[in-house]
N, C-alpha and C. Protein backbone atom coordinates (compact mmCIF):
# COMPACT_ATOMS: atom_id res chain seq x y z
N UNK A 1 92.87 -23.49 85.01
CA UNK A 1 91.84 -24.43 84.62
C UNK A 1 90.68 -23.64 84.04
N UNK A 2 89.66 -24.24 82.44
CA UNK A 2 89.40 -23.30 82.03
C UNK A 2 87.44 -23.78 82.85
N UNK A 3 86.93 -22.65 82.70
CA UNK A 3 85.29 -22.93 83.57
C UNK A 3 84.72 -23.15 82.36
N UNK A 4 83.67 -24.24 83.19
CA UNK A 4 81.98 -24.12 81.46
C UNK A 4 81.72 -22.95 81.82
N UNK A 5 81.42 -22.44 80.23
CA UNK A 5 80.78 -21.29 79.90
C UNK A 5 79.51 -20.93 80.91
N UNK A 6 78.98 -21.94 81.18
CA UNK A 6 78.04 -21.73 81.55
C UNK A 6 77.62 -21.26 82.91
N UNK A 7 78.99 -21.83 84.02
CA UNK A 7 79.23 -21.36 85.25
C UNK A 7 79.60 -20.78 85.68
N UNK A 8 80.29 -18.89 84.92
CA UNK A 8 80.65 -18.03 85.47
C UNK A 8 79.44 -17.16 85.80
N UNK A 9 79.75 -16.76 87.25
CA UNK A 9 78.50 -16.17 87.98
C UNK A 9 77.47 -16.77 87.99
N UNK A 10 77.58 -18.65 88.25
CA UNK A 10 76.26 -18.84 88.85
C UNK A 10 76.87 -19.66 90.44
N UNK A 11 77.26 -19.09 91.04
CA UNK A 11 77.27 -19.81 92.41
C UNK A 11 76.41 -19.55 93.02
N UNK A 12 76.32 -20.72 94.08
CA UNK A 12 75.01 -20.49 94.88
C UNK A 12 75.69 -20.04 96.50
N UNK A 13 75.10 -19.53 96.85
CA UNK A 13 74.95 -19.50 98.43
C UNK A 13 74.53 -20.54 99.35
N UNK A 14 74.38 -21.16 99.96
CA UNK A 14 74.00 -22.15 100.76
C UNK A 14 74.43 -22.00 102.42
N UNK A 15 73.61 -22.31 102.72
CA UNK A 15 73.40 -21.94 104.49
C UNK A 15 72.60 -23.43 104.90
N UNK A 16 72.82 -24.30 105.67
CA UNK A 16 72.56 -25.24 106.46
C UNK A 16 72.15 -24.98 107.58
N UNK A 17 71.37 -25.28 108.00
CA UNK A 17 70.83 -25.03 109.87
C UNK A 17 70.34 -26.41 110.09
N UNK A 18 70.60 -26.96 111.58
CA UNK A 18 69.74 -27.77 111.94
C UNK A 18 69.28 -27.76 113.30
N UNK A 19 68.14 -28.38 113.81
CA UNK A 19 67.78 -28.21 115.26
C UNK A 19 69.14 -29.08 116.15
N UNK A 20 68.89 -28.94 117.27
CA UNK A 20 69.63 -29.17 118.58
C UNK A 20 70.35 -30.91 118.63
N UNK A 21 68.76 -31.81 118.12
CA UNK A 21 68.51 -33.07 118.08
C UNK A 21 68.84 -33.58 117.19
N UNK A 22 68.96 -32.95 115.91
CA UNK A 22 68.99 -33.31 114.35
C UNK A 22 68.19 -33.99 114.04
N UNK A 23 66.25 -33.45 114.01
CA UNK A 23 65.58 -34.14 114.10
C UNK A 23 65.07 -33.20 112.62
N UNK A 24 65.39 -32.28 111.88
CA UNK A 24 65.59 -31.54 111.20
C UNK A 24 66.72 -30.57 110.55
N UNK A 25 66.91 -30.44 109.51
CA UNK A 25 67.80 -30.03 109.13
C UNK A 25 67.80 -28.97 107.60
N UNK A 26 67.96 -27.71 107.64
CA UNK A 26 67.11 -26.60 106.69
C UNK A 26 68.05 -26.49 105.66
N UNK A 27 67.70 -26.39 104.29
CA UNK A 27 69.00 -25.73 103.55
C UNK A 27 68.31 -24.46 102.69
N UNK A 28 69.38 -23.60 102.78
CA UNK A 28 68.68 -22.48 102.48
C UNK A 28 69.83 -22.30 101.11
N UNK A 29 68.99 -21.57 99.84
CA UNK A 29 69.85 -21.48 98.95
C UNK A 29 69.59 -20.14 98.51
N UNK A 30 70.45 -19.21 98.15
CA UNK A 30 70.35 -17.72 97.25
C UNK A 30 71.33 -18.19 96.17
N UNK A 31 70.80 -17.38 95.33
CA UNK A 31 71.67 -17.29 94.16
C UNK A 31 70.62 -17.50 92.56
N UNK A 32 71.87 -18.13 91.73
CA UNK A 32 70.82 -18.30 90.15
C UNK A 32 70.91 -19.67 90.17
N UNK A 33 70.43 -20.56 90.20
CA UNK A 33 70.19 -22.19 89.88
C UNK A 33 70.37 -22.47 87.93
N UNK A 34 71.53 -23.20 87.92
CA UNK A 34 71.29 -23.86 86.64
C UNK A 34 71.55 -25.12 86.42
N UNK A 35 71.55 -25.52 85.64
CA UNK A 35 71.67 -27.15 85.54
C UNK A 35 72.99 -27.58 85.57
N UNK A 36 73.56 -26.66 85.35
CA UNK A 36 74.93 -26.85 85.69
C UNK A 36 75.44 -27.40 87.21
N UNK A 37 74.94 -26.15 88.09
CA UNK A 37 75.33 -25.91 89.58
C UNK A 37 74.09 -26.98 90.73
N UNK A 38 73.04 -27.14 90.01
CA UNK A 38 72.16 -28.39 89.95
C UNK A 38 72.44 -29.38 91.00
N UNK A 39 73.54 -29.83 90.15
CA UNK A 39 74.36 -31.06 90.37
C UNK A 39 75.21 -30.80 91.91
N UNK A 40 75.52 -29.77 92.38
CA UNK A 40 76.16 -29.41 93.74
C UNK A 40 75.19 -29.57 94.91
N UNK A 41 73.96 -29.47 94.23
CA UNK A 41 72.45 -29.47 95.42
C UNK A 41 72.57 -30.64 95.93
N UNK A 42 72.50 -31.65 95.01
CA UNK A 42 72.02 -32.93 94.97
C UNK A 42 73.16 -33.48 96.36
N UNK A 43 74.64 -33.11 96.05
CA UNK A 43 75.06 -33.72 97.30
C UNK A 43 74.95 -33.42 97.96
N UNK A 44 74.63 -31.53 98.19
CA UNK A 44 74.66 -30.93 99.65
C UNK A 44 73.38 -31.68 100.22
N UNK A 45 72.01 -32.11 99.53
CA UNK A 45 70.72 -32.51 99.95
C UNK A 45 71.02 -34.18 100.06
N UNK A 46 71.80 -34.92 99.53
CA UNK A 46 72.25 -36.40 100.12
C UNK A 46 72.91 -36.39 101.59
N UNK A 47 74.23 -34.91 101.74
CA UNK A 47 74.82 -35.18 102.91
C UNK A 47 74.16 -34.75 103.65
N UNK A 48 73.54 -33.82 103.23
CA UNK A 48 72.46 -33.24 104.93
C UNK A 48 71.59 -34.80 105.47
N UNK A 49 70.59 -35.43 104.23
CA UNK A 49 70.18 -36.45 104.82
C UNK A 49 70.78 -37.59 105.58
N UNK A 50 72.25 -37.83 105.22
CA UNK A 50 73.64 -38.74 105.83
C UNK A 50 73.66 -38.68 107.39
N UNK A 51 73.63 -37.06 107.61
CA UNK A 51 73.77 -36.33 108.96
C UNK A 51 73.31 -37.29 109.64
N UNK A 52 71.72 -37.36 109.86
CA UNK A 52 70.92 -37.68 110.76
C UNK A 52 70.16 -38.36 110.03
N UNK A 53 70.42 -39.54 109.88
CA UNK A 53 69.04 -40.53 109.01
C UNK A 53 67.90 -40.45 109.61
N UNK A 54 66.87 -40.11 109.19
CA UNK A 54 65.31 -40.37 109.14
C UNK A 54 64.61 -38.82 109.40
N UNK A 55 65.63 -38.26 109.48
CA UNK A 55 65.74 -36.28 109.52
C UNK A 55 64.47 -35.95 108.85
N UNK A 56 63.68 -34.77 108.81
CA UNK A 56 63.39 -33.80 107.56
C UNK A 56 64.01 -33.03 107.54
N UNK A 57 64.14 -33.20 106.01
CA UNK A 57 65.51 -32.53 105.73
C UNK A 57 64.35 -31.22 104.49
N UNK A 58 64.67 -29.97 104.89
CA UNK A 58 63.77 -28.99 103.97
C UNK A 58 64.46 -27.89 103.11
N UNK A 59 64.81 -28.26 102.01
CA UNK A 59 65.55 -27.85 100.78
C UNK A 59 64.72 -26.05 100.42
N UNK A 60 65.00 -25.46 101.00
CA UNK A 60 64.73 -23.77 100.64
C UNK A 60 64.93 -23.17 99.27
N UNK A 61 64.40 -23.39 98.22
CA UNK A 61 65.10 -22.13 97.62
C UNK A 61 64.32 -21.12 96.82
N UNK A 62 63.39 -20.65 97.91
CA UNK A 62 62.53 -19.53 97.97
C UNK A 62 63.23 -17.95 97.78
N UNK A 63 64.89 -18.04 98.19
CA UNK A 63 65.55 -17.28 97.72
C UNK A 63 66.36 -17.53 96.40
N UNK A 64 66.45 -18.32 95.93
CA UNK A 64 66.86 -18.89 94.74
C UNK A 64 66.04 -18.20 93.67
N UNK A 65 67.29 -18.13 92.36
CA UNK A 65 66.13 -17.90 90.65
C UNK A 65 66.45 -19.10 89.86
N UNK A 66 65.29 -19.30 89.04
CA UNK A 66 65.97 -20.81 88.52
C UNK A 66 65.47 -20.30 86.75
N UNK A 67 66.01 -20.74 86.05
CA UNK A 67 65.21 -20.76 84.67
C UNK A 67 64.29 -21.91 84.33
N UNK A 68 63.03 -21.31 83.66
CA UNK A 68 61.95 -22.48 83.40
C UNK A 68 62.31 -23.37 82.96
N UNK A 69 63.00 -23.42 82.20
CA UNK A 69 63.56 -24.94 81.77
C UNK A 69 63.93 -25.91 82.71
N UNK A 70 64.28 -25.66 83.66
CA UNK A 70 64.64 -26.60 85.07
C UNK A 70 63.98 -27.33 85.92
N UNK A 71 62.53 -25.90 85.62
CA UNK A 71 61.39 -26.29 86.62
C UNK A 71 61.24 -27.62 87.14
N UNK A 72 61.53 -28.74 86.42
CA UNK A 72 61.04 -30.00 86.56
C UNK A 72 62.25 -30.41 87.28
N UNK A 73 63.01 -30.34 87.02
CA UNK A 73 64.58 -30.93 87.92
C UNK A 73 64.67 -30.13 89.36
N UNK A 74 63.60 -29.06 90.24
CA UNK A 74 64.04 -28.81 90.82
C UNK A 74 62.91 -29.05 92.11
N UNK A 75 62.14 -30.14 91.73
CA UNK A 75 60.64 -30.40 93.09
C UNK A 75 61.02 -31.46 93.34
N UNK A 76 60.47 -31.76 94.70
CA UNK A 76 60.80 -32.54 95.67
C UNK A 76 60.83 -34.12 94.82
N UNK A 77 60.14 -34.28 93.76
CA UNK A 77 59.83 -36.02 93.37
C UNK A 77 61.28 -35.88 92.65
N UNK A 78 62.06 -35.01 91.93
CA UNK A 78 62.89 -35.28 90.96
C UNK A 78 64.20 -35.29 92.04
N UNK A 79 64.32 -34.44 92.99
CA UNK A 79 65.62 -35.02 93.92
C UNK A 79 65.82 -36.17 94.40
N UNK A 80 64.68 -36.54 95.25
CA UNK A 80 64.07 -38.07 95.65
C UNK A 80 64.72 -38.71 94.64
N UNK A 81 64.20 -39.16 93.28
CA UNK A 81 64.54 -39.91 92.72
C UNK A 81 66.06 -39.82 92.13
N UNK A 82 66.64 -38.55 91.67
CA UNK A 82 67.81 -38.67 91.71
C UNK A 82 69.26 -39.14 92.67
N UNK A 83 68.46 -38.70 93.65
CA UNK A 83 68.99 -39.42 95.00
C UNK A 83 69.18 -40.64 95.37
N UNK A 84 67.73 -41.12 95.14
CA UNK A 84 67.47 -42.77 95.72
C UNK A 84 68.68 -43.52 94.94
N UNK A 85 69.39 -42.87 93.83
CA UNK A 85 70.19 -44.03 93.35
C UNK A 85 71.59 -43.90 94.09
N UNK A 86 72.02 -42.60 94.63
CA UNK A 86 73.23 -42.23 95.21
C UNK A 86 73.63 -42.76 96.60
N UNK A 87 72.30 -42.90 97.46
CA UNK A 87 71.92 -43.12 98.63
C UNK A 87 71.89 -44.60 99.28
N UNK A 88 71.59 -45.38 97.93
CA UNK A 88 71.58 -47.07 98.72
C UNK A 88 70.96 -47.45 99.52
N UNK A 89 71.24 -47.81 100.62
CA UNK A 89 70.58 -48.57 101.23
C UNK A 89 70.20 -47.35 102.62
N UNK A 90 70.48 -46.65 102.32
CA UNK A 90 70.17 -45.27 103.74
C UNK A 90 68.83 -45.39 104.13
N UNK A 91 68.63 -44.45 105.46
CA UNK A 91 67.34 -44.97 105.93
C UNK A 91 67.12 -43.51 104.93
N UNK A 92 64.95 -44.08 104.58
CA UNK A 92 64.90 -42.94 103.32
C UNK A 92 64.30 -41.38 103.82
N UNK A 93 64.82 -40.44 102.82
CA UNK A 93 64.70 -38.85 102.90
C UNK A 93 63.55 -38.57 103.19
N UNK A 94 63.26 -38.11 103.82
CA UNK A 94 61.96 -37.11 104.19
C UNK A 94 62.39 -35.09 103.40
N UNK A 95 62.33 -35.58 102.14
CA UNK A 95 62.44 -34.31 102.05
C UNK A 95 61.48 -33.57 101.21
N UNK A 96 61.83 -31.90 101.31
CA UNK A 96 60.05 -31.07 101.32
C UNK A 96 61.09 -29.83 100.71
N UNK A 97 60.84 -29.57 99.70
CA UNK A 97 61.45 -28.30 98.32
C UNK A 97 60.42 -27.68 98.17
N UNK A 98 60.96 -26.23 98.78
CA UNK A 98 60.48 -24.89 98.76
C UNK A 98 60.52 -24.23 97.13
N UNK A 99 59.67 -24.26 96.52
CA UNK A 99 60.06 -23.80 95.10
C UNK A 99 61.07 -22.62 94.88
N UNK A 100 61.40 -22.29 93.78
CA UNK A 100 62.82 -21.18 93.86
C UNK A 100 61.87 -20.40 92.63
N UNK A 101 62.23 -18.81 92.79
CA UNK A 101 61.36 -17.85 91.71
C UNK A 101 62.04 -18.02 90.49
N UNK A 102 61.64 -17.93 89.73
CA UNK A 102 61.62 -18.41 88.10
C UNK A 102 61.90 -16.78 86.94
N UNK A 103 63.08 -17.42 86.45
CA UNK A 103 63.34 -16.02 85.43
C UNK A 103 62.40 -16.36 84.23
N UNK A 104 62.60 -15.43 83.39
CA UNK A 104 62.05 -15.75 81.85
C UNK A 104 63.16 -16.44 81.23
N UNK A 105 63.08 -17.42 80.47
CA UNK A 105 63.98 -17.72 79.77
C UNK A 105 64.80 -17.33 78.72
C-alpha cells in the first residue's frame, strides 16, 4: 500500500495518562505534527473525552513541532469545534492545549 508523500516520518508518539478517578485525563504528544497526522489527534482527543465524560481532558504538545501553517488548527477553540461535530450529543469537553514548538516553514 502506497503512503502520502507527506506522511513518511511524521508519526507521532502519544502517551495517555489518567488519574485513579478519571477525573482527568493527559495526552502527551512528541513528534512532528502535520496536517496530515492532525487528523489522528482529533480521535485520540474525542476518545480520551468518551472515557470519562465531563473529564479534563489536557492535550500536551509542548513536546511536539508543528509547522506555522497549522498554528491555527492546533488551539484549544479549533479542536472543540472540530469535535463538537464528531461527538453529538456527549456530555461537553473540558479541554486545555498545551501549545506545540513551531518550525520555520
Amino acid at each position: 500500500m502506497a503512503q502520502h508523500p507527506s506522511s513518511v516520518g511524521q508519526k507521532l508518539q502519544v502517551l495517555i495518562t489518567a488519574d485513579t478517578e478519571l477525573r482527568s485525563v493527559r495526552i502527551i504528544v512528541h513528534g512532528r505534527m502535520t496536517s496530515v497526522n492532525l487528523h489522528g489527534l482529533d480521535l485520540v482527543v474525542r476518545r480520551a473525552g468518551a472515557l470519562a465524560p465531563g473529564s479534563d481532558v489536557v492535550l500536551d504538545l509542548s513536546g511536539a513541532q508543528a509547522w506555522e501553517s497549522i498554528r491555527d488548527d492546533v488551539s484549544t477553540t479549533a479542536f472543540v469545534v472540530r469535535l463538537a461535530t464528531t461527538m453529538g450529543a456527549c456530555a461537553p469537553l473540558n479541554l486545555r492545549v498545551v501549545p506545540p514548538h513551531y518550525l520555520q516553514p
